[in-house]
PDB file of N, CA and C in Angstrom:
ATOM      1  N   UNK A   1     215.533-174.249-129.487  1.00  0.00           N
ATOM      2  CA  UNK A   1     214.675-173.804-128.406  1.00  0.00           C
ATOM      3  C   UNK A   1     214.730-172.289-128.267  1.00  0.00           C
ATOM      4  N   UNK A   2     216.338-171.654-128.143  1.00  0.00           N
ATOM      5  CA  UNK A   2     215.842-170.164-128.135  1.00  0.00           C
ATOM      6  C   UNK A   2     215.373-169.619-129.060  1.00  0.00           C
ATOM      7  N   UNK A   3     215.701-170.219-130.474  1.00  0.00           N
ATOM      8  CA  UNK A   3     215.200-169.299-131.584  1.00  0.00           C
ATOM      9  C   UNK A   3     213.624-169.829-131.899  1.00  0.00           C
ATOM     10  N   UNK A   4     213.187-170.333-130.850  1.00  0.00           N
ATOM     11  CA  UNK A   4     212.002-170.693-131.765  1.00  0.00           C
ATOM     12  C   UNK A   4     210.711-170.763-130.018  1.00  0.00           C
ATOM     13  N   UNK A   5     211.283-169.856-129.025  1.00  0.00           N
ATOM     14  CA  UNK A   5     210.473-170.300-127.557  1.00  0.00           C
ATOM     15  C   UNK A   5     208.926-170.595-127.127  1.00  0.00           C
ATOM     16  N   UNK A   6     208.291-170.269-128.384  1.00  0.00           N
ATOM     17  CA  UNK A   6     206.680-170.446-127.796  1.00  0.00           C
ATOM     18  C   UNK A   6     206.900-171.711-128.440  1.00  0.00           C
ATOM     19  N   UNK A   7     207.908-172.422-128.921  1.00  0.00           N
ATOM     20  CA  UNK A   7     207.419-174.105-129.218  1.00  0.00           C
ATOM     21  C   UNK A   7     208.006-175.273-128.517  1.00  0.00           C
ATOM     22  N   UNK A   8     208.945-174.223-127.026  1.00  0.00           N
ATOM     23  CA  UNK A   8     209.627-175.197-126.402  1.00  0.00           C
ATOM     24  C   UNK A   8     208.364-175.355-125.187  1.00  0.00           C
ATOM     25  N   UNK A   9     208.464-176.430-124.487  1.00  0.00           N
ATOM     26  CA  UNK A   9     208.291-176.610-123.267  1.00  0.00           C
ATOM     27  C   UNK A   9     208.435-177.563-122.217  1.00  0.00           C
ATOM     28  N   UNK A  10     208.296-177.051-120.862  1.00  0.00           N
ATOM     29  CA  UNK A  10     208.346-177.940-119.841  1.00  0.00           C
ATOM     30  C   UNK A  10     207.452-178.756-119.513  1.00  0.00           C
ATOM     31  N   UNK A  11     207.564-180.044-118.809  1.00  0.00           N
ATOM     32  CA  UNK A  11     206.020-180.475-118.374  1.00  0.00           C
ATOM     33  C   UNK A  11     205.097-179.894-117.667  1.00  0.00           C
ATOM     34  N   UNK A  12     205.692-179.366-116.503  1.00  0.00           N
ATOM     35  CA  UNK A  12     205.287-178.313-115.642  1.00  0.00           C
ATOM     36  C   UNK A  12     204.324-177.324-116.290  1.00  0.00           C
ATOM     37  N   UNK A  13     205.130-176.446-117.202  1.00  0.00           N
ATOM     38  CA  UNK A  13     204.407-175.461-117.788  1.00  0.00           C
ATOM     39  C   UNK A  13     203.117-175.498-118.896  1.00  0.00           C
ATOM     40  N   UNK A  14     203.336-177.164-118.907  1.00  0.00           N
ATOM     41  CA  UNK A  14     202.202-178.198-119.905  1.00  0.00           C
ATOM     42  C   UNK A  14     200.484-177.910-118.724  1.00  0.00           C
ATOM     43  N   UNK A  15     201.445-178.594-117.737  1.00  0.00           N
ATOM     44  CA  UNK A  15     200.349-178.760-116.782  1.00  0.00           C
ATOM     45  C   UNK A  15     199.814-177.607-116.488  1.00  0.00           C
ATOM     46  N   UNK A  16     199.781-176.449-116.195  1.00  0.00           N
ATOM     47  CA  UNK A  16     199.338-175.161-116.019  1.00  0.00           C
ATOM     48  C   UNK A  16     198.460-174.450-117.094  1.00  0.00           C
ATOM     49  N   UNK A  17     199.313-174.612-118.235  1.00  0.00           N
ATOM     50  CA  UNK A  17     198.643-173.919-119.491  1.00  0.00           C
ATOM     51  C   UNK A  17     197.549-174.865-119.866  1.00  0.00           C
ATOM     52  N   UNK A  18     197.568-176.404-120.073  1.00  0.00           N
ATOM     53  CA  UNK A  18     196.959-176.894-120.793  1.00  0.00           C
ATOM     54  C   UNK A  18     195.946-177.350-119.867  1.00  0.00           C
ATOM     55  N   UNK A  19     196.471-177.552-118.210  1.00  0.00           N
ATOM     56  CA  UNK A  19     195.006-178.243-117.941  1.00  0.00           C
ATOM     57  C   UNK A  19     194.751-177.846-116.480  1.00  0.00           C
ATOM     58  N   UNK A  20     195.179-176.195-116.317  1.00  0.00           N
ATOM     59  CA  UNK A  20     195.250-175.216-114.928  1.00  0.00           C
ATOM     60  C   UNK A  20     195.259-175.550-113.832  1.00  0.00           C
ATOM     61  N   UNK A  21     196.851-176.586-113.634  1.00  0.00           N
ATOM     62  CA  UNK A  21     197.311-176.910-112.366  1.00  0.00           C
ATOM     63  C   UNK A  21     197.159-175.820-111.519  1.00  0.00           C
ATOM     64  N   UNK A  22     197.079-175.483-110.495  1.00  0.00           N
ATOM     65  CA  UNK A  22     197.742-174.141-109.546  1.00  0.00           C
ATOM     66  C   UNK A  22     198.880-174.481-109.843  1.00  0.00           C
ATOM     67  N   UNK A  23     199.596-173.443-109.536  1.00  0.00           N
ATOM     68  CA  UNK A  23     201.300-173.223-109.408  1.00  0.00           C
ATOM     69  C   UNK A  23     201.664-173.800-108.255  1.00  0.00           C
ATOM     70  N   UNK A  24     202.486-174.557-108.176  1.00  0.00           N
ATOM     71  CA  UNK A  24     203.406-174.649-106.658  1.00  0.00           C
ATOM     72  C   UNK A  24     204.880-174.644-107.453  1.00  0.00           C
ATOM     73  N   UNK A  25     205.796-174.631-106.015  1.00  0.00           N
ATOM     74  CA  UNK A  25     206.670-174.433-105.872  1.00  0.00           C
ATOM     75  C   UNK A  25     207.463-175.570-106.611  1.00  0.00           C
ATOM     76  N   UNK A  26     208.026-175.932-108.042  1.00  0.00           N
ATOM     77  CA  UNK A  26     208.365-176.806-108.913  1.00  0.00           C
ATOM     78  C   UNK A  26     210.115-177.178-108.440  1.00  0.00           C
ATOM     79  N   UNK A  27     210.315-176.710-107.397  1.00  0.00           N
ATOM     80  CA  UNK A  27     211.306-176.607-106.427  1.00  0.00           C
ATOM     81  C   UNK A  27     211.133-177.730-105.387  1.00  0.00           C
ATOM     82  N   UNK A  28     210.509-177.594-105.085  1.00  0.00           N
ATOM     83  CA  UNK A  28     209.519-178.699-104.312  1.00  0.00           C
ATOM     84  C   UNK A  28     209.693-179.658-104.366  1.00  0.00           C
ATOM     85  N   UNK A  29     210.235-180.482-103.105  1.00  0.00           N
ATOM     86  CA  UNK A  29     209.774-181.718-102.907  1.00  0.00           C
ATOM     87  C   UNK A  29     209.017-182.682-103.563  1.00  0.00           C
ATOM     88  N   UNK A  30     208.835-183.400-104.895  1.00  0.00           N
ATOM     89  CA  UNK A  30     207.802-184.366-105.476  1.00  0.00           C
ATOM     90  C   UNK A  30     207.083-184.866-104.649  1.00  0.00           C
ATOM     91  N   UNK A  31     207.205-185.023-103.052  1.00  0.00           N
ATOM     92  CA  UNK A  31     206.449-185.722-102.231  1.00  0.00           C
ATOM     93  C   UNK A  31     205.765-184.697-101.798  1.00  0.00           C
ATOM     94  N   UNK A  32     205.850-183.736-101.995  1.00  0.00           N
ATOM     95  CA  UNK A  32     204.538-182.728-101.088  1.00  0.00           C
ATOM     96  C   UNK A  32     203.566-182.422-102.488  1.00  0.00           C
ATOM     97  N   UNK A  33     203.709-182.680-103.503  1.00  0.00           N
ATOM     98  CA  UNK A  33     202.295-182.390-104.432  1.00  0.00           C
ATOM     99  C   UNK A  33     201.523-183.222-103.921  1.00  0.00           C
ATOM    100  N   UNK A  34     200.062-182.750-104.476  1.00  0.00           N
ATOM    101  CA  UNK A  34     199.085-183.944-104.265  1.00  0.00           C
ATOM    102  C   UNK A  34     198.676-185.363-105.345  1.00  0.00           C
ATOM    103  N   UNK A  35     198.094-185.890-105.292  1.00  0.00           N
ATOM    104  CA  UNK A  35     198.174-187.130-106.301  1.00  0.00           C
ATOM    105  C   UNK A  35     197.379-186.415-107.394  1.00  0.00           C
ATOM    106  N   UNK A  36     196.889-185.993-107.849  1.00  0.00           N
ATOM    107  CA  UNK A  36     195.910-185.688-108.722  1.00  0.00           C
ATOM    108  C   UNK A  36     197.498-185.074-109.799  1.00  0.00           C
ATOM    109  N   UNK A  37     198.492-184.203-109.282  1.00  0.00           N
ATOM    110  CA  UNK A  37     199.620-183.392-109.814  1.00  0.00           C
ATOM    111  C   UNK A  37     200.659-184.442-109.953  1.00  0.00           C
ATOM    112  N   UNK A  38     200.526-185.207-109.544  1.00  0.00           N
ATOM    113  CA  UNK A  38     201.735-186.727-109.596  1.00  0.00           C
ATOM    114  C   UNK A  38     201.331-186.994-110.707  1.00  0.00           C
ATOM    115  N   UNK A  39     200.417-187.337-110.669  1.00  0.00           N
ATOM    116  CA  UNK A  39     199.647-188.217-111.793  1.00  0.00           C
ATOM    117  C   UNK A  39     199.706-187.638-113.379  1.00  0.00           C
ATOM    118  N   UNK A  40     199.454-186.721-112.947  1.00  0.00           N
ATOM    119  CA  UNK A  40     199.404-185.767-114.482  1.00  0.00           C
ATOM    120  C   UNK A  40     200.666-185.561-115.028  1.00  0.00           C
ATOM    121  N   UNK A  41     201.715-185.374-114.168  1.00  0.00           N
ATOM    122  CA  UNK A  41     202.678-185.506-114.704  1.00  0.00           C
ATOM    123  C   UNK A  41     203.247-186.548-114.811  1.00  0.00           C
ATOM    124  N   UNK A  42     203.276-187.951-114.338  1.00  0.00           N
ATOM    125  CA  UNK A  42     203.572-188.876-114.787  1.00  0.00           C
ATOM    126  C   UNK A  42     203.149-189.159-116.200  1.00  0.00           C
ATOM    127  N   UNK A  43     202.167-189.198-116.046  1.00  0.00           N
ATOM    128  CA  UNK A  43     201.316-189.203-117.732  1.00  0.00           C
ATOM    129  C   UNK A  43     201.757-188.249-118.536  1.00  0.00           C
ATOM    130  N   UNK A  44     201.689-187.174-118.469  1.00  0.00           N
ATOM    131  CA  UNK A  44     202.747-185.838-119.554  1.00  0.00           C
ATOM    132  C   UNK A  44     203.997-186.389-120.011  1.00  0.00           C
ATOM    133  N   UNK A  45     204.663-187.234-118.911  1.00  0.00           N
ATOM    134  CA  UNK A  45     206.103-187.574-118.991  1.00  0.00           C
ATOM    135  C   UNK A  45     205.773-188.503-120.208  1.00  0.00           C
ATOM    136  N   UNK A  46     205.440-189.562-119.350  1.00  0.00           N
ATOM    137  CA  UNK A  46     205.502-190.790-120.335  1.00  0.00           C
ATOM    138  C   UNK A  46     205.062-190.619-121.995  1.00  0.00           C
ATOM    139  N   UNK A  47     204.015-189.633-122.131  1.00  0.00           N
ATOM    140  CA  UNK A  47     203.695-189.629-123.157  1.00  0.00           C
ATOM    141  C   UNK A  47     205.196-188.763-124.629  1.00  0.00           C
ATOM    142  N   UNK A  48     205.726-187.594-123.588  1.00  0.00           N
ATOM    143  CA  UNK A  48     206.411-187.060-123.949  1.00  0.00           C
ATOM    144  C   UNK A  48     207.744-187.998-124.536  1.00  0.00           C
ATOM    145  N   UNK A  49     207.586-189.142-123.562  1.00  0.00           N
ATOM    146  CA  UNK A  49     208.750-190.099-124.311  1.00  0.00           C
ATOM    147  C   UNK A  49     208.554-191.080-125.540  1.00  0.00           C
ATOM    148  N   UNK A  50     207.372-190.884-125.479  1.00  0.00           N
ATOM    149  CA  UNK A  50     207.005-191.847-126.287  1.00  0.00           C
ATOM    150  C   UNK A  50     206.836-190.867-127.791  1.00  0.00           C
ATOM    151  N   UNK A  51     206.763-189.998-127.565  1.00  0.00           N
ATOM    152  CA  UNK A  51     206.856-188.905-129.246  1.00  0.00           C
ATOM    153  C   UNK A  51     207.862-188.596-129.347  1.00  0.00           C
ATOM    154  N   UNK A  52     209.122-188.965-128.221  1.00  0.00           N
ATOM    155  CA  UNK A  52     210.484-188.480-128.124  1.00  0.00           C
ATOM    156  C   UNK A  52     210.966-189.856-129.245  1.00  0.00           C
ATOM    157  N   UNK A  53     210.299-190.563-128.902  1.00  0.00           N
ATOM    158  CA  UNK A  53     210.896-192.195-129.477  1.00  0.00           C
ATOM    159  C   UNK A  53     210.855-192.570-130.962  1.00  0.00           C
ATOM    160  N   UNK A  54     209.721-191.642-131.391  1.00  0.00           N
ATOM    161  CA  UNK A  54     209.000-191.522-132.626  1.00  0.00           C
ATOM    162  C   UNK A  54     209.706-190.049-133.364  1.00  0.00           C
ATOM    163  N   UNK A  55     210.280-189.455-132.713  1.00  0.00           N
ATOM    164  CA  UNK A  55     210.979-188.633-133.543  1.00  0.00           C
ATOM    165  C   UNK A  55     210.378-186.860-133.340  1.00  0.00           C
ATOM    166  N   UNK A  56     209.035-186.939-132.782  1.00  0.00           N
ATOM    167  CA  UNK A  56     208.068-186.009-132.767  1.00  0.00           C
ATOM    168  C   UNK A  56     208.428-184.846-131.875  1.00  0.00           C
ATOM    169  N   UNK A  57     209.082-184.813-131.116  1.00  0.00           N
ATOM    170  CA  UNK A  57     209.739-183.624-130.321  1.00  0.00           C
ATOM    171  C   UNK A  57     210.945-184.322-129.884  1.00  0.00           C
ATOM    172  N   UNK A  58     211.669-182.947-129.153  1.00  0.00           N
ATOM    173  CA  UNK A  58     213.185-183.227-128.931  1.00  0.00           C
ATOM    174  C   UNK A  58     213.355-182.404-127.084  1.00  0.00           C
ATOM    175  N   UNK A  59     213.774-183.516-126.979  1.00  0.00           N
ATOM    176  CA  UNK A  59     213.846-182.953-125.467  1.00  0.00           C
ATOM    177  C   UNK A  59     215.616-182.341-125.444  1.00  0.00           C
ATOM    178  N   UNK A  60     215.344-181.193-124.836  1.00  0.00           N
ATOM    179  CA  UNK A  60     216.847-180.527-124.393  1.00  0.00           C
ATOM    180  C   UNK A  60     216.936-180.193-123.208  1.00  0.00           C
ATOM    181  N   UNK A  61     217.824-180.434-122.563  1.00  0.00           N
ATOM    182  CA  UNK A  61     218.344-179.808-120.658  1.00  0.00           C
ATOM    183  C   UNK A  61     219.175-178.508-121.207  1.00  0.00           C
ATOM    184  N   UNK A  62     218.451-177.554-120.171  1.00  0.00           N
ATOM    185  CA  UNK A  62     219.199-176.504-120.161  1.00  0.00           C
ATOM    186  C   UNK A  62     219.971-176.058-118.556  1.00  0.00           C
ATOM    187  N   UNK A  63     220.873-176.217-118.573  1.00  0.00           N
ATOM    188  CA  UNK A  63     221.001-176.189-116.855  1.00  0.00           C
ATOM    189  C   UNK A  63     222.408-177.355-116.662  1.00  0.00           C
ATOM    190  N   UNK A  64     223.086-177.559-115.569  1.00  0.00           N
ATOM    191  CA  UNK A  64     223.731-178.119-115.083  1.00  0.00           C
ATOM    192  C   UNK A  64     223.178-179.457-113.981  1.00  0.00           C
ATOM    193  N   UNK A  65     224.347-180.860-114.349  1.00  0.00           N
ATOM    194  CA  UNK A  65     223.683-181.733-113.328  1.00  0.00           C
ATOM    195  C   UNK A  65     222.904-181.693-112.970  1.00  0.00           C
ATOM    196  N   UNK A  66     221.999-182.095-112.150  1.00  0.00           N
ATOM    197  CA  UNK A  66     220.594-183.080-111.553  1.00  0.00           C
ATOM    198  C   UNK A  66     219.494-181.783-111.323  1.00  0.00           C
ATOM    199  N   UNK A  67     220.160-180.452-111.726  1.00  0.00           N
ATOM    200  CA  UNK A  67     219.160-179.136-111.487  1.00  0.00           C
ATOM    201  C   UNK A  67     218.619-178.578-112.263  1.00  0.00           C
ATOM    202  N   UNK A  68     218.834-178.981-113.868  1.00  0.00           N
ATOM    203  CA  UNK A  68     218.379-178.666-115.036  1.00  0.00           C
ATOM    204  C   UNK A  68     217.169-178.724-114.955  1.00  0.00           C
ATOM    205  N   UNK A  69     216.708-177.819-116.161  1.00  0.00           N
ATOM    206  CA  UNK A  69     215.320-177.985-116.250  1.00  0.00           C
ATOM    207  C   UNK A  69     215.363-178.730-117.893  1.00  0.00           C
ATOM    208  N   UNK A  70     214.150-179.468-118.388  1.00  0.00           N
ATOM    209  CA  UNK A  70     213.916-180.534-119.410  1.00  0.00           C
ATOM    210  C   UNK A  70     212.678-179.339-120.135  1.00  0.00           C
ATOM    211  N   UNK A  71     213.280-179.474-121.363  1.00  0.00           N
ATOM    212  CA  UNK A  71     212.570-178.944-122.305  1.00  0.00           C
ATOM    213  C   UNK A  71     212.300-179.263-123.819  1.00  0.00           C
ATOM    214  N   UNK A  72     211.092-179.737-123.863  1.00  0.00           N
ATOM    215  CA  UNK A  72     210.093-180.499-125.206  1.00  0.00           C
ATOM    216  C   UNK A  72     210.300-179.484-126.520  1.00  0.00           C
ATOM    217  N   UNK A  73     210.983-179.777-127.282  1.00  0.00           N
ATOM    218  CA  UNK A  73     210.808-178.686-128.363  1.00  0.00           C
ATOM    219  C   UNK A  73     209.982-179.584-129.110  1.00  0.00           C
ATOM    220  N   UNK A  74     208.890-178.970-130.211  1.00  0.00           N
ATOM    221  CA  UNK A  74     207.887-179.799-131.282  1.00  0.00           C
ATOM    222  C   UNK A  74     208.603-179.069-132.283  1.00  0.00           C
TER     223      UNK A  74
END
């Protein structure tokens, strides 16, 4: 992931670049997005596991316990 950073990513940062969430606060409460931002990332997720399963990217935590952030390397 560091040696290689424009090929890591977050879901978050999926959602923004690829399909121009607004930004909120990714700090945030999951219950204060709106459904339209639930949704999308539910779907980002799931899909992300499913190429995780297949070998196709590699998810890495960078961070400590339950505060990490999750990152997709291709």
């Amino acid at each position: 992931m560091m040696n290689k950073p424009l090929l890591a990513f977050t879901i978050y940062g999926l959602m923004i670049q690829l399909f121009g969430t607004k930004e909120v606060n990714i700090n945030d409460n999951f219950s204060g997005w709106n459904e339209k931002d639930k949704t999308l990332y539910n779907k980002i997720r799931r899909i992300l596991d499913d190429l995780m399963q297949d070998g196709k990217v590699e998810c890495v935590k960078q961070g400590k316990k339950f505060r990490g952030n999750y990152w997709w390397k291709i």
